[in-house]
Protein backbone atom coordinates (compact mmCIF):
# COMPACT_ATOMS: atom_id res chain seq x y z
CA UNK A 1 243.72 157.35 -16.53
CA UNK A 2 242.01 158.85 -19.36
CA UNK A 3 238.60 158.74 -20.58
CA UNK A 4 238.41 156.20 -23.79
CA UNK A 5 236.53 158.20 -26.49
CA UNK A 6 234.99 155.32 -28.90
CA UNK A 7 233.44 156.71 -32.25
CA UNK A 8 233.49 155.13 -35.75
CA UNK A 9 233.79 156.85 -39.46
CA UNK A 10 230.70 154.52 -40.37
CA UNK A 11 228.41 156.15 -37.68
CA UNK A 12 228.42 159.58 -40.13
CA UNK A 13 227.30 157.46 -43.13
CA UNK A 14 223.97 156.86 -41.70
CA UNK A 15 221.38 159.36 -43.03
CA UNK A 16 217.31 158.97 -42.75
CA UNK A 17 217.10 162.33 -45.29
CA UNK A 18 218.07 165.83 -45.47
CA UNK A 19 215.59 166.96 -42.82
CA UNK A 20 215.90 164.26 -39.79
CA UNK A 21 216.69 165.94 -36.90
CA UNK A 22 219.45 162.68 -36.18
CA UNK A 23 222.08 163.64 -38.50
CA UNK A 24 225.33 162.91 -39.01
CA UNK A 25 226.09 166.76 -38.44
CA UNK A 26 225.85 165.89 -34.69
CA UNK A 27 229.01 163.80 -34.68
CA UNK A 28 230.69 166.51 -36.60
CA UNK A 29 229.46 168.82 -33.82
CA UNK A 30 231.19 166.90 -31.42
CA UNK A 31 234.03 166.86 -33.37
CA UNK A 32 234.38 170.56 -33.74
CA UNK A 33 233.63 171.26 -29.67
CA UNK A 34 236.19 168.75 -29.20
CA UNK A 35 238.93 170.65 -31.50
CA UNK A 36 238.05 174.02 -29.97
CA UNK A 37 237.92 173.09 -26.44
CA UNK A 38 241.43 171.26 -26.38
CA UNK A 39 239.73 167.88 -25.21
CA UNK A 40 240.02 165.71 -27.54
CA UNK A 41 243.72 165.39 -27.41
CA UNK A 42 243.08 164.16 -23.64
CA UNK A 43 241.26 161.23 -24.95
CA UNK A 44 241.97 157.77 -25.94
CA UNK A 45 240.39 157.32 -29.34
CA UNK A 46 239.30 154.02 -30.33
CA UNK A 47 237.72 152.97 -33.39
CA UNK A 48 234.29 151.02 -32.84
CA UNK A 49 234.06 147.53 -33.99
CA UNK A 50 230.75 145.47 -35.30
CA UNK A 51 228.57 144.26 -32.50
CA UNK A 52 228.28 140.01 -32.72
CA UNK A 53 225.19 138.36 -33.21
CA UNK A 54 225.58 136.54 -29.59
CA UNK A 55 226.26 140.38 -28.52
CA UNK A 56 223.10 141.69 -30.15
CA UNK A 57 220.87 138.46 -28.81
CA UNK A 58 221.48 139.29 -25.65
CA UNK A 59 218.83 142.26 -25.94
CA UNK A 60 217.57 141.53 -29.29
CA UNK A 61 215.47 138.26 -30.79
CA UNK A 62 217.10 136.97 -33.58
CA UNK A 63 213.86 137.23 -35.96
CA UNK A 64 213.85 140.88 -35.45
CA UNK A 65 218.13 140.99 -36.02
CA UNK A 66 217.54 138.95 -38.80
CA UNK A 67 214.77 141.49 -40.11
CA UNK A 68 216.60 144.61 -40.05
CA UNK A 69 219.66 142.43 -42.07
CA UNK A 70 216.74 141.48 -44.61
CA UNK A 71 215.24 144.99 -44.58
CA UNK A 72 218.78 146.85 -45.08
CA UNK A 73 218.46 148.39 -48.76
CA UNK A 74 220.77 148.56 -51.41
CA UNK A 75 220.12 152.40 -52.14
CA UNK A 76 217.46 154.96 -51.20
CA UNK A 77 215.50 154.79 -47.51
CA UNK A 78 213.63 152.39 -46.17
CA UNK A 79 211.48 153.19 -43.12
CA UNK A 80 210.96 150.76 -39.75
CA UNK A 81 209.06 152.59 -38.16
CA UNK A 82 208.28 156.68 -38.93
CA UNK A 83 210.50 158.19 -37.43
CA UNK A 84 213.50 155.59 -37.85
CA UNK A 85 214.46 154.67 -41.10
CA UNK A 86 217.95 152.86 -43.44
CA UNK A 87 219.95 154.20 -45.73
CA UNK A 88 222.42 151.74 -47.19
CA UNK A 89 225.15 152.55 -44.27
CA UNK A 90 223.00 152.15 -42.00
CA UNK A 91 223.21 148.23 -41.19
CA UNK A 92 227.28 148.78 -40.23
CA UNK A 93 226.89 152.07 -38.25
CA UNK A 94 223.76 150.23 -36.28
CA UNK A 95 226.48 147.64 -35.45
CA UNK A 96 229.37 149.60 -34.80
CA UNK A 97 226.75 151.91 -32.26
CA UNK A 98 226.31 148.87 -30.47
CA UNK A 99 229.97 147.47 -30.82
CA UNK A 100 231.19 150.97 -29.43
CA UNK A 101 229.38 150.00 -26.34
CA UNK A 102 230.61 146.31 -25.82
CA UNK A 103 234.60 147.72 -26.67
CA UNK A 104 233.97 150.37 -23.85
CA UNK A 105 232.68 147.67 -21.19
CA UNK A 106 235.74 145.97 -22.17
CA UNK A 107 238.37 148.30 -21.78
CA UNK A 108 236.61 149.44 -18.42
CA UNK A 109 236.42 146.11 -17.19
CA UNK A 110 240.25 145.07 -18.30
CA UNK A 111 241.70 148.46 -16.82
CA UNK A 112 242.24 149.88 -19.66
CA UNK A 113 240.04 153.10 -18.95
CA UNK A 114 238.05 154.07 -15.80
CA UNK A 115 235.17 155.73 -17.80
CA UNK A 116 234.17 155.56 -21.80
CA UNK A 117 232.11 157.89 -23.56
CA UNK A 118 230.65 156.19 -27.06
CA UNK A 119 230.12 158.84 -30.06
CA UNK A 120 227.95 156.89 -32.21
CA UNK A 121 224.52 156.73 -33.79
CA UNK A 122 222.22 156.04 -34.33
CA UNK A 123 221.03 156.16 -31.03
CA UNK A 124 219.76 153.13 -29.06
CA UNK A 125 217.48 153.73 -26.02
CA UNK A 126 214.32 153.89 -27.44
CA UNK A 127 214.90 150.30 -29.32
CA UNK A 128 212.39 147.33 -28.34
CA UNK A 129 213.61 143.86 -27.99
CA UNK A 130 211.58 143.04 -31.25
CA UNK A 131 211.37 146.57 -33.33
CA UNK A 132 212.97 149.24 -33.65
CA UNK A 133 211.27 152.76 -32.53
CA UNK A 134 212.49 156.51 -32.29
CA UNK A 135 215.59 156.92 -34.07
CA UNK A 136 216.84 153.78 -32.60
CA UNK A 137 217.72 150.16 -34.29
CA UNK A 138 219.72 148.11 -31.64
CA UNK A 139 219.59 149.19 -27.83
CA UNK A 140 223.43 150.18 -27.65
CA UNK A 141 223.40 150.74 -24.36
CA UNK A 142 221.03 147.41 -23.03
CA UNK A 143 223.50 145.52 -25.13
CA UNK A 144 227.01 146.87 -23.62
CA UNK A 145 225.20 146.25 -19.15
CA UNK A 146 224.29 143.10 -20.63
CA UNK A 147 228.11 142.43 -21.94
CA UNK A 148 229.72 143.87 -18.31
CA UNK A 149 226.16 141.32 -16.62
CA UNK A 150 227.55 138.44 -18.78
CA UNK A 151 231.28 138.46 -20.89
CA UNK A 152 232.70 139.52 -17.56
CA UNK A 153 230.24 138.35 -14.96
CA UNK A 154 229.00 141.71 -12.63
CA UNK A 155 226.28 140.76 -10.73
CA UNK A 156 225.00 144.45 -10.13
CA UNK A 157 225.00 147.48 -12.79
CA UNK A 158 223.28 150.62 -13.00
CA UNK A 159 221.39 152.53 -16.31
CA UNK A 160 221.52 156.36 -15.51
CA UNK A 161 219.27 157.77 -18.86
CA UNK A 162 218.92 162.18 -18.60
CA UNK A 163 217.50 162.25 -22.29
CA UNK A 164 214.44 164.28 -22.90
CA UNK A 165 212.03 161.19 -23.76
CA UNK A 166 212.07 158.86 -21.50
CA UNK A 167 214.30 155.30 -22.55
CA UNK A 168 211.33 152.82 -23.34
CA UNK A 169 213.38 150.65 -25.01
CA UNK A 170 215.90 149.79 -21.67
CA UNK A 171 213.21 149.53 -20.07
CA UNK A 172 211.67 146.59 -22.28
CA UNK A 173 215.34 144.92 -22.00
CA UNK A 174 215.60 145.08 -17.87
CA UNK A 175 212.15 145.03 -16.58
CA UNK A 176 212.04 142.76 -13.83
CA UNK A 177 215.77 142.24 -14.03
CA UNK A 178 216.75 142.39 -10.42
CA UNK A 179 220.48 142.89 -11.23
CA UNK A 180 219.80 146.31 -13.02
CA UNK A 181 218.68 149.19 -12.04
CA UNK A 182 217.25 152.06 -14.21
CA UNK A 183 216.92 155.69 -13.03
CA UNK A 184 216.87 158.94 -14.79
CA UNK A 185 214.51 162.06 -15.54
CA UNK A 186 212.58 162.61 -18.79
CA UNK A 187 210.11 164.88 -20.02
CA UNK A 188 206.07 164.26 -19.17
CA UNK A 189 203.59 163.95 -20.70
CA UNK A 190 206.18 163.74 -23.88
CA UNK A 191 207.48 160.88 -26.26
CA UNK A 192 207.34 157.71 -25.86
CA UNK A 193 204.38 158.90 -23.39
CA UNK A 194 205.61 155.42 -21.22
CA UNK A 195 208.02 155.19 -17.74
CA UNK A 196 205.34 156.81 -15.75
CA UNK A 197 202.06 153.30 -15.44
CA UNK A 198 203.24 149.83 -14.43
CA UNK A 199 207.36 149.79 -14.58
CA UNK A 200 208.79 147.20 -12.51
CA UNK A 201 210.45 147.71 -9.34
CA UNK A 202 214.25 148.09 -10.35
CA UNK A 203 212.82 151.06 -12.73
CA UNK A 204 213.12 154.50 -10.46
CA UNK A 205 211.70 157.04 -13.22
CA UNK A 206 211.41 160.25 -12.74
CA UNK A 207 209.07 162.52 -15.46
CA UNK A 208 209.43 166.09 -15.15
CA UNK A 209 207.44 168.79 -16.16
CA UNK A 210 207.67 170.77 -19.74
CA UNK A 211 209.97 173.84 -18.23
CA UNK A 212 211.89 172.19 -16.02
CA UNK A 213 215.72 174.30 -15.40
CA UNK A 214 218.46 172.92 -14.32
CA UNK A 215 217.38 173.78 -10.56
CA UNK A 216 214.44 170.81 -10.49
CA UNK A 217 216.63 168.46 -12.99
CA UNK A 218 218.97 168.52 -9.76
CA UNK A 219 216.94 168.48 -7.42
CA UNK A 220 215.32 165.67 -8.21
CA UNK A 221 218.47 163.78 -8.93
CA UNK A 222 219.91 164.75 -5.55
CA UNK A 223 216.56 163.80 -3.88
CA UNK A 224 215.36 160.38 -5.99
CA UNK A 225 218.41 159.04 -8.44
CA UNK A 226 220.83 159.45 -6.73
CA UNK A 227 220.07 157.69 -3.07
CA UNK A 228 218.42 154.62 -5.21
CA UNK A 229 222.02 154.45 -7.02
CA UNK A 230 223.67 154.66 -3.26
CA UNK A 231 221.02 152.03 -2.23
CA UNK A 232 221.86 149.48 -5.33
CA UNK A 233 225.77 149.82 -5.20
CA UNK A 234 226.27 149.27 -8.64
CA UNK A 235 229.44 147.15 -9.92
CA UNK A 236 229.65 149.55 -13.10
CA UNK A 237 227.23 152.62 -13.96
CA UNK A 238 225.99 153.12 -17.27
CA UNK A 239 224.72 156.54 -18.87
CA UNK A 240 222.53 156.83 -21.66
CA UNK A 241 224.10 160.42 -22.07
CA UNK A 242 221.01 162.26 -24.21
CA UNK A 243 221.61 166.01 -24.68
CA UNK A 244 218.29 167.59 -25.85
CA UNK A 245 216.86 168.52 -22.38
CA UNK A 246 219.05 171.49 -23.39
CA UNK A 247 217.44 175.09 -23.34
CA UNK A 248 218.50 175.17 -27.44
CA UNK A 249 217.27 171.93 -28.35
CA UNK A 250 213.72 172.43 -29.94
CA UNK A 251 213.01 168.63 -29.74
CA UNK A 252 211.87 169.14 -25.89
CA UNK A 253 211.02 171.56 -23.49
CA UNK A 254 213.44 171.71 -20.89
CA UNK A 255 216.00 174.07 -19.57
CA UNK A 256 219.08 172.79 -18.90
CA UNK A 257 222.09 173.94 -19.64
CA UNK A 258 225.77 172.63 -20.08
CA UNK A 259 226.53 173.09 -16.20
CA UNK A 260 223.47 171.25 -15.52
CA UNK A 261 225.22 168.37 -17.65
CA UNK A 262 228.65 169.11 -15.73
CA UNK A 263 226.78 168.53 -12.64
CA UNK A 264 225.15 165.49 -12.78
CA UNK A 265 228.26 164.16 -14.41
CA UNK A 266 230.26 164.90 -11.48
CA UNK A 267 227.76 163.34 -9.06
CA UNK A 268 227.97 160.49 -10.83
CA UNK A 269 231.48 159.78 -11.21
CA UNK A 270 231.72 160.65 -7.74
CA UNK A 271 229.39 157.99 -6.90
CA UNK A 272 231.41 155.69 -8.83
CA UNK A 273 234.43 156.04 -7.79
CA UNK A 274 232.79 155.26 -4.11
CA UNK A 275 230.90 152.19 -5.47
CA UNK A 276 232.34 150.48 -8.58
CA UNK A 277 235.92 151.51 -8.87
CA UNK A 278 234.89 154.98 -11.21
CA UNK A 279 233.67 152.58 -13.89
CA UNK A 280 231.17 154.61 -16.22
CA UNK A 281 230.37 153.17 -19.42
CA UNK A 282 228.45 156.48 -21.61
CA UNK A 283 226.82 156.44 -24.54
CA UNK A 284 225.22 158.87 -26.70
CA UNK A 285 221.33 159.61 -27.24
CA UNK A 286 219.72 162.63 -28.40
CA UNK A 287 221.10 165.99 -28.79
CA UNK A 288 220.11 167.71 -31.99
CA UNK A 289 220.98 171.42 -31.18
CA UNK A 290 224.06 170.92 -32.68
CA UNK A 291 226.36 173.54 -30.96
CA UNK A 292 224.68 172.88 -27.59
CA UNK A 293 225.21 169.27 -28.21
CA UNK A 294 229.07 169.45 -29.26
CA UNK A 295 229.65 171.61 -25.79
CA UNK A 296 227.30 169.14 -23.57
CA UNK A 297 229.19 166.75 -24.92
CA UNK A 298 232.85 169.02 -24.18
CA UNK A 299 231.15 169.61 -20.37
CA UNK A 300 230.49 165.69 -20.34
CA UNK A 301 233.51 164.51 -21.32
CA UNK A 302 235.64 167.37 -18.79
CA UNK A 303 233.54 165.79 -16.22
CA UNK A 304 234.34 161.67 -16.54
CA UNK A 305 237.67 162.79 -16.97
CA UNK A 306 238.29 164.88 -14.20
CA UNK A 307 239.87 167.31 -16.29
């Protein structure tokens, strides 16, 4: 069963200027990794509809929905926040990010697809229930666990996040929620500069040092994500899939590499497949080294897959 590979033309039109570091060049490195590598013809493509309102509600108030409608601009940029900012595209590919997410839950959930891997921005993990923050407008990947917690009624899923800065936003959705549980590394002290002073119990952070290789990004996987994961038996896992822990990405300090990516894929598919039938629901964060991205992304993707 192949891995669905959800993406939308829309998600390039987004731009926040010539010199943002989230551009749509890093879909178009994707693309190209995927063309040399071989993989993408092992996928099943999918085009990304427009989140709902009742989809978007579920993490989002409606004031602050309604605000970034209002705030959407006819032509030039507008900033929310800044480091985030809109560009007239950037209403629909907001939407389609966070449709991408709800589509994957479904064809996971229906059979479709054991595992999903969404190629969208802008990103989503960083997003607040009530603003947007870090590159981030809607909380794609809050919005598609809450679809699988209730469209098809799960009473247990799991948020893996392995991005640089640690996912502030998820956190703000799920807090408290006793039928999620949140668990990933991230970079500290680092942006957001949160996950580390008062997070509920169902969020198992774990900040790493500036420096940290691929050797302590497992370890502490093998050692503190993982066994919670075992612990929680998840119904359906959930990856906010951010590349720019990567040696070549300049927006952290870490040292991974793409078999450190491989690796913790294949842990947690492994898991999966032990406690929620393989399904993995992944979604794209950072990444902004754009060739290390596109062959994270390849080493990702070889890795839901099984291929």
């Amino acid at each position: 069963m192949t891995v669905a590979f959800i993406n939308h033309a829309e998600c390039y039109r987004h731009n926040m200027g010539d010199d943002h570091p989230e551009s749509p060049e890093r879909l178009s490195a994707i693309d190209d990794q995927l063309i040399a590598s071989g993989v993408g013809v092992l996928l099943d493509h999918h085009d990304a509809p427009e989140a709902s309102d009742e989809q978007l509600h579920r993490v989002h108030t409606p004031e602050y929905t309604r605000s970034v409608r209002d705030l959407s601009p006819a032509h030039g940029i507008v900033h929310l926040d800044p480091d985030t900012a809109m560009c007239p595209d950037t209403l629909t590919a907001a939407l389609r990010a966070a449709g991408a997410g709800v589509l994957a839950v479904d064809l996971v959930a229906g059979g479709r697809n054991k595992t999903a891997f969404c190629a969208v921005r802008p990103p989503g993990h960083h997003a607040m229930r009530r603003r947007a923050m870090g590159f981030c407008i809607f909380n794609n990947i809050a919005i598609a666990a809450r679809h699988a917690l209730e469209a098809h009624g799960l009473d247990r899923v799991a948020i893996v996040d392995f991005d640089v800065h640690h996912g502030n936003g998820t956190e703000d959705a799920f807090g408290g929620d006793a039928r999620v549980l949140m668990t990933g590394t991230f970079q500290h002290p680092f942006y957001p500069y949160t996950g580390t002073d008062g997070s509920r119990s169902n969020m198992n952070n774990v900040p790493l040092a500036a420096g940290t290789d691929g050797r302590g990004f497992r370890e502490a996987f093998e050692e503190i994500c993982l066994p919670r994961l075992e612990a929680f038996s998840p119904q359906m896992l959930f990856v906010s899939a951010g590349f720019d822990a990567h040696a070549e990405d300049d927006m952290g300090m870490m040292r991974l590499v793409e078999a450190d990516y491989a690796w913790v894929t294949k842990k947690l598919r492994l898991l999966a497949e032990q406690h929620c039938e393989g399904r993995i629901v992944s979604m794209l964060e950072g990444g902004y080294a754009l060739s290390a991205l596109g062959r994270s992304v390849v080493a990702h993707l070889r890795e839901l897959g099984d291929f």
